[in-house]
C-alpha atoms as a PDB file:
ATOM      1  CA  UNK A   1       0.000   0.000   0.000  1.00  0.00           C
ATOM      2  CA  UNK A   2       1.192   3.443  -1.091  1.00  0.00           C
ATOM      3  CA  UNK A   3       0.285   6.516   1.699  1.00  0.00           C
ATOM      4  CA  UNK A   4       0.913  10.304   1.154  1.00  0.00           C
ATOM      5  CA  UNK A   5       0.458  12.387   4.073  1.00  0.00           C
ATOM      6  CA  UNK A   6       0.289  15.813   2.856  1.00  0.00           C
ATOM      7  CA  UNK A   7       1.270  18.587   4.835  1.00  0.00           C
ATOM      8  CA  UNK A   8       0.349  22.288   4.330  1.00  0.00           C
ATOM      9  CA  UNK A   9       3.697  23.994   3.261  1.00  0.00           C
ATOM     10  CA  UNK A  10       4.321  24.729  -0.673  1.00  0.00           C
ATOM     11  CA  UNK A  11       6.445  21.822  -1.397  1.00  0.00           C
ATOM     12  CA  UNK A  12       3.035  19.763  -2.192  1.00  0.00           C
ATOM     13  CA  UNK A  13       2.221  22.485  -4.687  1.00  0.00           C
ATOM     14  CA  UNK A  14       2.592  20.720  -8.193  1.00  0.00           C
ATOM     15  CA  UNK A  15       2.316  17.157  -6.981  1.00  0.00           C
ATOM     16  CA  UNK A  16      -1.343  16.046  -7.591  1.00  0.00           C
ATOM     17  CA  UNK A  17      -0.235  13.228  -9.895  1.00  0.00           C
ATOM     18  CA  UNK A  18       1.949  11.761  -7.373  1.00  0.00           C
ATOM     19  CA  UNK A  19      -0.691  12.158  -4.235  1.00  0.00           C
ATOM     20  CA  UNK A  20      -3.807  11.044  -5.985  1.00  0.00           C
ATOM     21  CA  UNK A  21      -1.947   8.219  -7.325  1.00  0.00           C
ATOM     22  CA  UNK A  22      -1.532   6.812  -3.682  1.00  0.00           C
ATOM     23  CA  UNK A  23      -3.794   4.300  -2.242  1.00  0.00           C
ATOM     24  CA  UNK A  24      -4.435   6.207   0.788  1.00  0.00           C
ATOM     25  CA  UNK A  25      -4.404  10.058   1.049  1.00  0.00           C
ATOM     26  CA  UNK A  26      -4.149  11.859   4.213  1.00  0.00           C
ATOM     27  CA  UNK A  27      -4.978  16.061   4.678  1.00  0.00           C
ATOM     28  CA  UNK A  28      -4.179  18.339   7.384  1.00  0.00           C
ATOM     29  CA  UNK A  29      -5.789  21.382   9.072  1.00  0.00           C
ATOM     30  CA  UNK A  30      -6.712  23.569   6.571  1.00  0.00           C
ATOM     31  CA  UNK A  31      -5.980  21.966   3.481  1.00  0.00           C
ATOM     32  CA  UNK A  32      -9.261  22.537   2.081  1.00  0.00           C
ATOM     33  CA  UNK A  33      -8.194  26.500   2.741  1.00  0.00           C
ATOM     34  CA  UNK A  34      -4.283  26.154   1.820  1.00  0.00           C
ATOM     35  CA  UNK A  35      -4.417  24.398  -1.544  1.00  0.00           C
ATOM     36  CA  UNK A  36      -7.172  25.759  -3.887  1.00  0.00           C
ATOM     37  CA  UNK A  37      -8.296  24.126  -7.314  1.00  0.00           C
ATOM     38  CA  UNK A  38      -6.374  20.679  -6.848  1.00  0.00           C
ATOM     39  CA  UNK A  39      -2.714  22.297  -6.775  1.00  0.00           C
ATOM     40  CA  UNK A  40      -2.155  19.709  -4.688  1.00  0.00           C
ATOM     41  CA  UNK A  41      -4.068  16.622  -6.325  1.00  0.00           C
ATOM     42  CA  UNK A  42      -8.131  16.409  -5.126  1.00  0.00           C
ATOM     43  CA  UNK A  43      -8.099  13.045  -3.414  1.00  0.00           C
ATOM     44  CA  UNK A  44      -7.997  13.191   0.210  1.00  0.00           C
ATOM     45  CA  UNK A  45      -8.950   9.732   1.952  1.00  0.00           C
ATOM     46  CA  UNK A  46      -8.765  11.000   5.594  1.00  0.00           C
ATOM     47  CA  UNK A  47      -8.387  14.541   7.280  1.00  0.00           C
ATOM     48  CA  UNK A  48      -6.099  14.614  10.213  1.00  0.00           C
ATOM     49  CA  UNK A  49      -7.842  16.542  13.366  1.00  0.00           C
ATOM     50  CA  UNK A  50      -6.108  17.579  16.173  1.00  0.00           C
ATOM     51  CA  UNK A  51      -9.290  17.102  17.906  1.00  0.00           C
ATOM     52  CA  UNK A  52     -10.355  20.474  18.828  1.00  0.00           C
ATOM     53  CA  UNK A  53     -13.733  22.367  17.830  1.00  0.00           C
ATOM     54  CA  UNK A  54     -11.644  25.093  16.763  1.00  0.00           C
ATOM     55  CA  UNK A  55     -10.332  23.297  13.472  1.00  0.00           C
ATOM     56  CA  UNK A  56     -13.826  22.197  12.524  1.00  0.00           C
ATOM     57  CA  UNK A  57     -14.387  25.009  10.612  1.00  0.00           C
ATOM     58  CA  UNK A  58     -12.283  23.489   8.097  1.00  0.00           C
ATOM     59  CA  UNK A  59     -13.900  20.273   8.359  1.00  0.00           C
ATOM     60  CA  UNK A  60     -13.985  18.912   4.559  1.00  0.00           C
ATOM     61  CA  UNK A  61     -17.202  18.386   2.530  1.00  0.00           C
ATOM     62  CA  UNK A  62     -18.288  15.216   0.914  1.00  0.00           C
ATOM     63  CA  UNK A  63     -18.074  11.558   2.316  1.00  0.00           C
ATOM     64  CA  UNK A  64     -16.025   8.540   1.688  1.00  0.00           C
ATOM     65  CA  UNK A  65     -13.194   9.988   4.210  1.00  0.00           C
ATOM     66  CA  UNK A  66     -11.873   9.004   7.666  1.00  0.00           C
ATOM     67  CA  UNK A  67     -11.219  11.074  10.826  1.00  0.00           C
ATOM     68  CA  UNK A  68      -8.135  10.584  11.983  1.00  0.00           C
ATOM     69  CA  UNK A  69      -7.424  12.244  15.564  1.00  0.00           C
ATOM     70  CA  UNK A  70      -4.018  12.970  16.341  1.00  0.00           C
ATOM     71  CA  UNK A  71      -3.901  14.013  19.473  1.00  0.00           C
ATOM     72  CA  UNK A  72      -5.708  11.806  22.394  1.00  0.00           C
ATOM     73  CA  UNK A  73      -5.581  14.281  25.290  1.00  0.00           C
ATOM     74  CA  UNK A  74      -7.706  16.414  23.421  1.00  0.00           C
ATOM     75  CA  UNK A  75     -10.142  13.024  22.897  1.00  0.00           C
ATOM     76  CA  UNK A  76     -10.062  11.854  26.051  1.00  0.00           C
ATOM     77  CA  UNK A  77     -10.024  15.193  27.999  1.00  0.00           C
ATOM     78  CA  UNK A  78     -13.770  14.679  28.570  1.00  0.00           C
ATOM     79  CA  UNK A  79     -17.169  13.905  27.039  1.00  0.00           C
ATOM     80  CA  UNK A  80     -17.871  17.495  25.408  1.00  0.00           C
ATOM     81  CA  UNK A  81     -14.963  16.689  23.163  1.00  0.00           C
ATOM     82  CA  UNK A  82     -16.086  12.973  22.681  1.00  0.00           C
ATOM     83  CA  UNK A  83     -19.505  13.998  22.050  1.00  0.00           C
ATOM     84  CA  UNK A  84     -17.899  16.773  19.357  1.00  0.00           C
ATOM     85  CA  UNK A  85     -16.141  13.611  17.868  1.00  0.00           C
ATOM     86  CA  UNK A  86     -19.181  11.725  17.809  1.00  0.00           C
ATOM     87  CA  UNK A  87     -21.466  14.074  16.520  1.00  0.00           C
ATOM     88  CA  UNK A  88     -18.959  15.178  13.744  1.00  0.00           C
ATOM     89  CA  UNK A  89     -18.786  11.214  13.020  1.00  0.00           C
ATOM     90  CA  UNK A  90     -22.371  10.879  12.801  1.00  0.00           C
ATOM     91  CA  UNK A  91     -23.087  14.209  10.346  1.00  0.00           C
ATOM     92  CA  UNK A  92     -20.711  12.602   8.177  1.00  0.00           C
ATOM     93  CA  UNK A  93     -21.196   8.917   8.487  1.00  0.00           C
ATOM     94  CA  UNK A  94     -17.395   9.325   8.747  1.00  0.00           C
ATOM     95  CA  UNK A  95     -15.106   6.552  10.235  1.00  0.00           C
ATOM     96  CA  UNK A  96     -12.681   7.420  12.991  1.00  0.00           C
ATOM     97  CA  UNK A  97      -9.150   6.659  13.561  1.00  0.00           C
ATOM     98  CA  UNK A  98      -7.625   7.816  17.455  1.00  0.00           C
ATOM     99  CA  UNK A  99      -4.113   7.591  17.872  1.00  0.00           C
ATOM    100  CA  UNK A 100      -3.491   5.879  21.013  1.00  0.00           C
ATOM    101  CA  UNK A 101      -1.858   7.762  24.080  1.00  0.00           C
ATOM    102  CA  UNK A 102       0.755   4.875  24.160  1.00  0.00           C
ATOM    103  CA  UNK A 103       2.249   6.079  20.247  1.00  0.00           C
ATOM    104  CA  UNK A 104       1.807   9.581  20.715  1.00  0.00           C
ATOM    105  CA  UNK A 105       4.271   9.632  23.827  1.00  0.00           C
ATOM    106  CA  UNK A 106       6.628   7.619  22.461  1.00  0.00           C
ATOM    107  CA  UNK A 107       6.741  10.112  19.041  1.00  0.00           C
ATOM    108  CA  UNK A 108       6.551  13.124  21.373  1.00  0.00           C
ATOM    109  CA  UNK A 109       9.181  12.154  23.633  1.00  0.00           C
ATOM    110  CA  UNK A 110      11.377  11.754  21.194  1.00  0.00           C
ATOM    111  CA  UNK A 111      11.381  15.004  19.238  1.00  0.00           C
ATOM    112  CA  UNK A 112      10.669  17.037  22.736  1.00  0.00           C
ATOM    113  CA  UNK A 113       9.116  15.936  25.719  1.00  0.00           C
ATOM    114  CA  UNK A 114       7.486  19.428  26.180  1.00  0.00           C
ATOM    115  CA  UNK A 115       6.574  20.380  22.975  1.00  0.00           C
ATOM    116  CA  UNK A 116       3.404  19.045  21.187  1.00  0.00           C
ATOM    117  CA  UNK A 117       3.763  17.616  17.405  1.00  0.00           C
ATOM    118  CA  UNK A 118       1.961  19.513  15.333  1.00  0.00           C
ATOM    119  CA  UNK A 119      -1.097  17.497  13.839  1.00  0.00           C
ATOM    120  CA  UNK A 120       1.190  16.643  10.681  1.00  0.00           C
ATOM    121  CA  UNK A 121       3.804  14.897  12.284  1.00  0.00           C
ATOM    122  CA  UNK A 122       1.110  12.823  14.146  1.00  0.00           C
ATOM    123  CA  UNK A 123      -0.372  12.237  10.981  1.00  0.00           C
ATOM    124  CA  UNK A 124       2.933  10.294   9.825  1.00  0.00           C
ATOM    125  CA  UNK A 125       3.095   8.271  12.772  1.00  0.00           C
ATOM    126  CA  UNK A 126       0.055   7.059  12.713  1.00  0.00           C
ATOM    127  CA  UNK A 127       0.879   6.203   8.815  1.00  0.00           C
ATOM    128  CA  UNK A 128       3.754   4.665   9.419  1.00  0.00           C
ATOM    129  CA  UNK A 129       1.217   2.172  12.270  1.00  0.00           C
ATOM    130  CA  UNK A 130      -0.221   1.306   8.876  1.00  0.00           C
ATOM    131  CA  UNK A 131       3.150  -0.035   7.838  1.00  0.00           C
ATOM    132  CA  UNK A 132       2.644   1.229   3.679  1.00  0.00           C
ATOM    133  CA  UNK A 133       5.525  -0.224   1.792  1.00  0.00           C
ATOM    134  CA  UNK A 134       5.776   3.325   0.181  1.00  0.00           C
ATOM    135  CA  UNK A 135       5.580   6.537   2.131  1.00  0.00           C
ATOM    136  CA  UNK A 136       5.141   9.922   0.422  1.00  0.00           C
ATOM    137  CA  UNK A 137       5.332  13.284   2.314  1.00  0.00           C
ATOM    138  CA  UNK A 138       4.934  16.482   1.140  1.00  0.00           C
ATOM    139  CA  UNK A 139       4.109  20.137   2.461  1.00  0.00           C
ATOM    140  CA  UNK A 140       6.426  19.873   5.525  1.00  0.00           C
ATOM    141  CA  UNK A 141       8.324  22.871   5.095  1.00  0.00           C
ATOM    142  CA  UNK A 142       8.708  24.854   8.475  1.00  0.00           C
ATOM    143  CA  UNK A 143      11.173  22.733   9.796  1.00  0.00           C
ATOM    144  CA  UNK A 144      13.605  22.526   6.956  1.00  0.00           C
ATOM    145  CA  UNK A 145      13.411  26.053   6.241  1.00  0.00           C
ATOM    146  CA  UNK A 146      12.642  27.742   9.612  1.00  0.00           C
ATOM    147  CA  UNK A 147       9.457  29.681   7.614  1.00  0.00           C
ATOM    148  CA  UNK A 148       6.299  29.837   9.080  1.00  0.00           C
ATOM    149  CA  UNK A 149       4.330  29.849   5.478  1.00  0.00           C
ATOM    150  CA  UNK A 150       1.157  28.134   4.405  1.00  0.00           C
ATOM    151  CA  UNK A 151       0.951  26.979   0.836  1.00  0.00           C
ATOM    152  CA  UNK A 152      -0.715  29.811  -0.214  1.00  0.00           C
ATOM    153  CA  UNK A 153       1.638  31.905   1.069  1.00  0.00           C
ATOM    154  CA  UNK A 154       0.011  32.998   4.442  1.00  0.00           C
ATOM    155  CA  UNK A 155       2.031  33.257   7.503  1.00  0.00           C
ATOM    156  CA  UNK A 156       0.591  31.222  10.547  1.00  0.00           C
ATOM    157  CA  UNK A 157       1.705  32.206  13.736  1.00  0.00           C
ATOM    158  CA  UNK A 158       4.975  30.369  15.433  1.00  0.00           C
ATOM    159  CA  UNK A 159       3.029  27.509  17.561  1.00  0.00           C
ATOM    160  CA  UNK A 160       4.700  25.459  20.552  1.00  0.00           C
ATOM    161  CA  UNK A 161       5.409  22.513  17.640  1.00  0.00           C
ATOM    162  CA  UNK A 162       9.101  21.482  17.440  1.00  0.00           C
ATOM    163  CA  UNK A 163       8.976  21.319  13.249  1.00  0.00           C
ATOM    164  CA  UNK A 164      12.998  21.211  13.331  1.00  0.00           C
ATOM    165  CA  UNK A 165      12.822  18.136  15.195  1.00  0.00           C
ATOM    166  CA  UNK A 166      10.225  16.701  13.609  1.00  0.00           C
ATOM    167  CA  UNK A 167      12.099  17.367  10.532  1.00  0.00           C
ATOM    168  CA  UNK A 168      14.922  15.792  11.845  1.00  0.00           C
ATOM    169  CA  UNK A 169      12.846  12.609  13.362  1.00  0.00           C
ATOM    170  CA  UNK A 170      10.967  12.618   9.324  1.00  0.00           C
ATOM    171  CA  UNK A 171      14.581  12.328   7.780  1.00  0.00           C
ATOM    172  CA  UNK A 172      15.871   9.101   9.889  1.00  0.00           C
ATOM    173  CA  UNK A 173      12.565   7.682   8.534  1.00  0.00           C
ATOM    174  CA  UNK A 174      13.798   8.465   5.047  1.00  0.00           C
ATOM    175  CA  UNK A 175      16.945   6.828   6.036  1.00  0.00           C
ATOM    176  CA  UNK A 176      15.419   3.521   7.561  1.00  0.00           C
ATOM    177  CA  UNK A 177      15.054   4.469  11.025  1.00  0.00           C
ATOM    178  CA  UNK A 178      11.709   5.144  13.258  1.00  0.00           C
ATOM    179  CA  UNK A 179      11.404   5.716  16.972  1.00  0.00           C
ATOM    180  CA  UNK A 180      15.019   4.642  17.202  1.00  0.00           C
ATOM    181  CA  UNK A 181      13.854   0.946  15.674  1.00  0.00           C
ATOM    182  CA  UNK A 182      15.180   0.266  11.890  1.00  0.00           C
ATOM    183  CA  UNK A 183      11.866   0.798   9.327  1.00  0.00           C
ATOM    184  CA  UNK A 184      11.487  -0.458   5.990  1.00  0.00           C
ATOM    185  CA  UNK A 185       9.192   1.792   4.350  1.00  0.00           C
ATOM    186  CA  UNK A 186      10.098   3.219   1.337  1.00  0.00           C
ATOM    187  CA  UNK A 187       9.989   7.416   1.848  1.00  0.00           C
ATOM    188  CA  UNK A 188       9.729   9.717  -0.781  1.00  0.00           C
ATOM    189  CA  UNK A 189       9.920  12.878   0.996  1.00  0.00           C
ATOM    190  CA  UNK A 190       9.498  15.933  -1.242  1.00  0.00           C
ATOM    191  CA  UNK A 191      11.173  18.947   0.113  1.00  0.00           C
ATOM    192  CA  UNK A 192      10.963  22.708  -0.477  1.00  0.00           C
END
């Protein structure tokens, strides 16, 4: 199985081809917002949410897609944000994926133990759960070029995210390495 997880940085700009080729397509935040008219490729088989009201908003249209929540504190913090889950799931007959709180310390300790990964980053992990033979990422720019830039060319304000060292923790994946345990995906990692 092939899996792009597409990021929101410029470097995706250009590669719809390539992403809606894959057999699994994942968006994040505001990619509905970020990449207009398919510069990125149209297909988008599940939207990464960080699991607060806040991003839903930019909560795609359509059906046929999962939910995948990256970040469990924010779904288990209590039942307002469970029933928020649930209700979204229900609107959409949409099927939801939680990363489990056992992953997302393991990921987080490593890149910073105080810092949370940005909703991207968690996105990859729980890709790389999947175990795809082939791995594409693209539109994670900020930590390879220290600019805080949407795709469309939109500043976003610095956030707590470490995006150097998840940068850093994206390229030992290129290089066979994951969570300090050797990985055989296959990465193609398009950079900016």
């Amino acid at each position: 199985m092939r899996i792009a997880v597409i990021g929101n940085g410029a470097s995706a700009q250009g590669l719809g081809t390539l992403i809606d080729g894959c057999d699994l397509v994942v968006r994040t935040g505001q990619w509905t917002r970020v990449f207009g008219k398919g510069r990125a490729g149209k297909k988008m088989s599940a939207w990464a949410w960080p699991g607060y009201a806040k991003m839903n908003r930019f909560l795609p249209r359509g059906t046929g897609w999962q939910m995948w929540v990256t970040c469990p504190f924010e779904w288990h913090k209590g039942k307002h944000r469970l029933k928020n889950c649930r209700k979204l799931a229900q609107l959409k007959n949409l099927k939801l994926r939680v990363l489990d709180l056992k992953t997302y310390l393991a990921a987080r300790n490593k890149i910073h133990p105080l810092k949370p990964p940005s909703t991207g980053f968690l996105a990859v992990v729980m890709a790389v759960g999947l175990a795809p033979e082939k791995l594409v990422l693209a539109g994670f720019d900020a930590g390879l070029t220290g600019k805080h830039l949407y795709a469309d060319g939109r500043g976003f304000s610095r956030t707590l995210h470490p995006y150097a060292a998840e940068a850093a923790m994206l390229g030992k994946l290129e290089r066979g390495e994951w969570l300090g345990k050797p990985s055989s995906i296959e990465v193609d990692w398009r950079k900016p």
